[in-house]
C-alpha atoms as a PDB file:
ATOM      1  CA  UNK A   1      16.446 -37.878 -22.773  1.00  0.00           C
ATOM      2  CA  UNK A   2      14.885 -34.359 -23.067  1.00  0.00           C
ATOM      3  CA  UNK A   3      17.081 -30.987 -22.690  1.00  0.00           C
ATOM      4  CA  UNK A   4      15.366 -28.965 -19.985  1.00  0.00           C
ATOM      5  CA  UNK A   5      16.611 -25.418 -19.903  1.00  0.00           C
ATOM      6  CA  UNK A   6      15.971 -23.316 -17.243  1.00  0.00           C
ATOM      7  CA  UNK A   7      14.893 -19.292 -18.237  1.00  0.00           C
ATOM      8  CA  UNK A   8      15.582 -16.872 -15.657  1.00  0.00           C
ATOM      9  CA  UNK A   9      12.842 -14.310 -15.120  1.00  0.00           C
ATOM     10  CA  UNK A  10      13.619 -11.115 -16.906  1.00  0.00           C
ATOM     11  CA  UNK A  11      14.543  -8.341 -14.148  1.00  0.00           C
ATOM     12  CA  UNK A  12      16.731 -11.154 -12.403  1.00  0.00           C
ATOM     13  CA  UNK A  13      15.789 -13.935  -9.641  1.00  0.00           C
ATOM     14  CA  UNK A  14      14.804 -11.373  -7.022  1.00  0.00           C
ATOM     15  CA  UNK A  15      11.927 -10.286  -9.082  1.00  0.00           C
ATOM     16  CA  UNK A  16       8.084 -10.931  -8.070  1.00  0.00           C
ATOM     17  CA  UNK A  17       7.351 -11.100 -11.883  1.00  0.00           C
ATOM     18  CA  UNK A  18       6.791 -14.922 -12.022  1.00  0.00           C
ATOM     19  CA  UNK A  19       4.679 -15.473  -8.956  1.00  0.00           C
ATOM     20  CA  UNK A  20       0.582 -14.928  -8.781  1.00  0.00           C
ATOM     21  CA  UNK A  21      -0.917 -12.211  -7.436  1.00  0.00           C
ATOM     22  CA  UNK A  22      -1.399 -11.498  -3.322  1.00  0.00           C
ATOM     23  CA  UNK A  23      -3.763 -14.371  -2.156  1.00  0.00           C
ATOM     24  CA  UNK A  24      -5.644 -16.837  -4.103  1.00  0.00           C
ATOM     25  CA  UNK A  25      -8.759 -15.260  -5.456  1.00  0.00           C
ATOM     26  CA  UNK A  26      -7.876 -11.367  -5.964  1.00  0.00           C
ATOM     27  CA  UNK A  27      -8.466  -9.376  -8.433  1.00  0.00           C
ATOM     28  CA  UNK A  28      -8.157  -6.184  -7.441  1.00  0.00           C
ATOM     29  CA  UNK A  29      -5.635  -4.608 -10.077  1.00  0.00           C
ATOM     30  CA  UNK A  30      -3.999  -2.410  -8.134  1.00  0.00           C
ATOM     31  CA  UNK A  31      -3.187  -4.944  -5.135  1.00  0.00           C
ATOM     32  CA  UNK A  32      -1.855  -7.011  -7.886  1.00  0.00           C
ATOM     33  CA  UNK A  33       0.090  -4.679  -9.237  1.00  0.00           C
ATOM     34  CA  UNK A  34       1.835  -3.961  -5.625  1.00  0.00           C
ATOM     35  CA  UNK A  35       2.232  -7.774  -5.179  1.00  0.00           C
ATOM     36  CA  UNK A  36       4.078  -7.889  -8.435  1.00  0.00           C
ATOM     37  CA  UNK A  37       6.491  -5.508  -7.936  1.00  0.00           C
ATOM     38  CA  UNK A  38       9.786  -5.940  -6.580  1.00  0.00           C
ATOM     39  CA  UNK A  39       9.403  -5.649  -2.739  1.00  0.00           C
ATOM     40  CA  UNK A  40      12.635  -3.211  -2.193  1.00  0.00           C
ATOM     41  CA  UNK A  41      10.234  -0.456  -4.231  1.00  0.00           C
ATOM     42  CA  UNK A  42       7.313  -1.248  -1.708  1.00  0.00           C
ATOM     43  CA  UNK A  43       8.670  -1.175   1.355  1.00  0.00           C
ATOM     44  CA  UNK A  44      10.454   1.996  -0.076  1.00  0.00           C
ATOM     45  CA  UNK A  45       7.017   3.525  -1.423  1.00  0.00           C
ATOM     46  CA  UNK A  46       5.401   2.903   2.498  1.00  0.00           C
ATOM     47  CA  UNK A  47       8.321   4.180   4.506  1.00  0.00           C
ATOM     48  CA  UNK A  48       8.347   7.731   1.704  1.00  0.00           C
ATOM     49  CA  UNK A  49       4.454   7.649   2.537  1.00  0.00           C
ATOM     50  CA  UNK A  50       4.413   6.922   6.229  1.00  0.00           C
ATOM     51  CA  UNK A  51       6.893   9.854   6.806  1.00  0.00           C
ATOM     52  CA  UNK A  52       4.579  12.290   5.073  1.00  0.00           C
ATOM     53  CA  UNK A  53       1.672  11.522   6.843  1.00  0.00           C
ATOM     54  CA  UNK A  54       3.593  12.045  10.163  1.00  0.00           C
ATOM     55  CA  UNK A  55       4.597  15.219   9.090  1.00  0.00           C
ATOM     56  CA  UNK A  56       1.572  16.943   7.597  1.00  0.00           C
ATOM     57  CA  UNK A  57       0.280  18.102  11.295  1.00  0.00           C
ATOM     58  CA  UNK A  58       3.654  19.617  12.222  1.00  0.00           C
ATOM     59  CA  UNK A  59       2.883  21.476   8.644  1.00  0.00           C
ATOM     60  CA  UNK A  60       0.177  22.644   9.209  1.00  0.00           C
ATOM     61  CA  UNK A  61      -0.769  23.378  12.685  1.00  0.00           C
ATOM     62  CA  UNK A  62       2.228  26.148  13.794  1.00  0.00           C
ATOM     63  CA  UNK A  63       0.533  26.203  17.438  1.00  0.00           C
ATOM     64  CA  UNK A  64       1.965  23.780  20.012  1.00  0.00           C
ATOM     65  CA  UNK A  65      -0.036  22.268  22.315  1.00  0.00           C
ATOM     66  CA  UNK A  66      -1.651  23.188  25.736  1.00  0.00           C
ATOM     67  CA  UNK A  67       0.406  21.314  28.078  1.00  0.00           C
ATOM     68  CA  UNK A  68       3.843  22.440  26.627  1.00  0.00           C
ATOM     69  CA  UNK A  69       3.341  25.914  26.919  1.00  0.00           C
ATOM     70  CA  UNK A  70       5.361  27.620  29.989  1.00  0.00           C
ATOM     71  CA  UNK A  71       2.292  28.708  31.617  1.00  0.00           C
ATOM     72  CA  UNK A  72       0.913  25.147  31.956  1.00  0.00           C
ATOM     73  CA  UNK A  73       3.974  23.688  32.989  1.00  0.00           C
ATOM     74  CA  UNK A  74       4.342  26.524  36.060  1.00  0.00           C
ATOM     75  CA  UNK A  75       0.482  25.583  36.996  1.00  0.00           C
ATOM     76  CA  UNK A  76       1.289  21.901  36.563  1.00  0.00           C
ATOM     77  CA  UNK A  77       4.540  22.503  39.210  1.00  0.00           C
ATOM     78  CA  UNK A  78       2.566  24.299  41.737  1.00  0.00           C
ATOM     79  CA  UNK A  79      -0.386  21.887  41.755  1.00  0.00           C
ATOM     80  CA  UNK A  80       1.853  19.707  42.075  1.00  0.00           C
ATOM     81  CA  UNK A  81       3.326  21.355  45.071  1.00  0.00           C
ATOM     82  CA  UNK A  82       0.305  21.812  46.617  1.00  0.00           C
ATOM     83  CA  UNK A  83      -0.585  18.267  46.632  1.00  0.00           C
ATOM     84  CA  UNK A  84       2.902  16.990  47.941  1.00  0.00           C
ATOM     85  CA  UNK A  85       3.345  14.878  44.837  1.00  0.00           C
ATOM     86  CA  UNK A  86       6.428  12.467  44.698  1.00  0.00           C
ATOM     87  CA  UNK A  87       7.632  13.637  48.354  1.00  0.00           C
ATOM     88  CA  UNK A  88      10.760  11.733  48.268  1.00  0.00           C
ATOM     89  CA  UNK A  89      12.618  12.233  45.172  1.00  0.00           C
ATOM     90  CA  UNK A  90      10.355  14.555  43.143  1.00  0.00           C
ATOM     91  CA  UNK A  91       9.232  18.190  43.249  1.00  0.00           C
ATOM     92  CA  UNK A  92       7.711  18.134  46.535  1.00  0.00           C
ATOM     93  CA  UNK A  93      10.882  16.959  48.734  1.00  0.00           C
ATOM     94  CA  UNK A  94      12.244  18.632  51.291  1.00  0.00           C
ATOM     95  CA  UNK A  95      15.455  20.081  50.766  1.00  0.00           C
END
């Protein structure tokens, strides 16, 4: 009879270490680098980068927009006004 032992992989069982590479044919290195490492750091890594993408235009453009200043919203109101918009529960009912 022959001993099999079994040899965990070496950063524990949760690992990606003993698997291939994402799909059957890449070779990109970086891809397989990302598909090798352990997914916690990945999903990590996307969230971190996702979060400063969204926040680079609040950075760098101090001016808020068109529609949310004070003026436009008054303008917006009286048009609205005007053109009896929403008669029975919005701006233009009749108290």
């Amino acid at each position: 009879m022959v001993k099999v032992t079994f040899e965990p992989p070496p950063y524990g069982p949760g690992t990606s270490l003993n698997r291939p590479g994402y799909g059957p044919g890449v070779t990109t290195p970086w891809i397989v680098r990302i598909s090798k490492m352990p997914q916690g750091r990945v999903i990590g890594a996307a969230i971190g980068i996702g979060c400063v993408i969204s926040a680079l235009p609040q950075l760098l453009f101090e001016e808020i927009p068109e529609t949310c200043k004070p003026e436009y919203q008054a303008a917006s109101r009286a048009y609205m006004r005007y053109h009896n918009m929403n008669p029975i529960t919005g701006i233009s009912k009749k108290d």
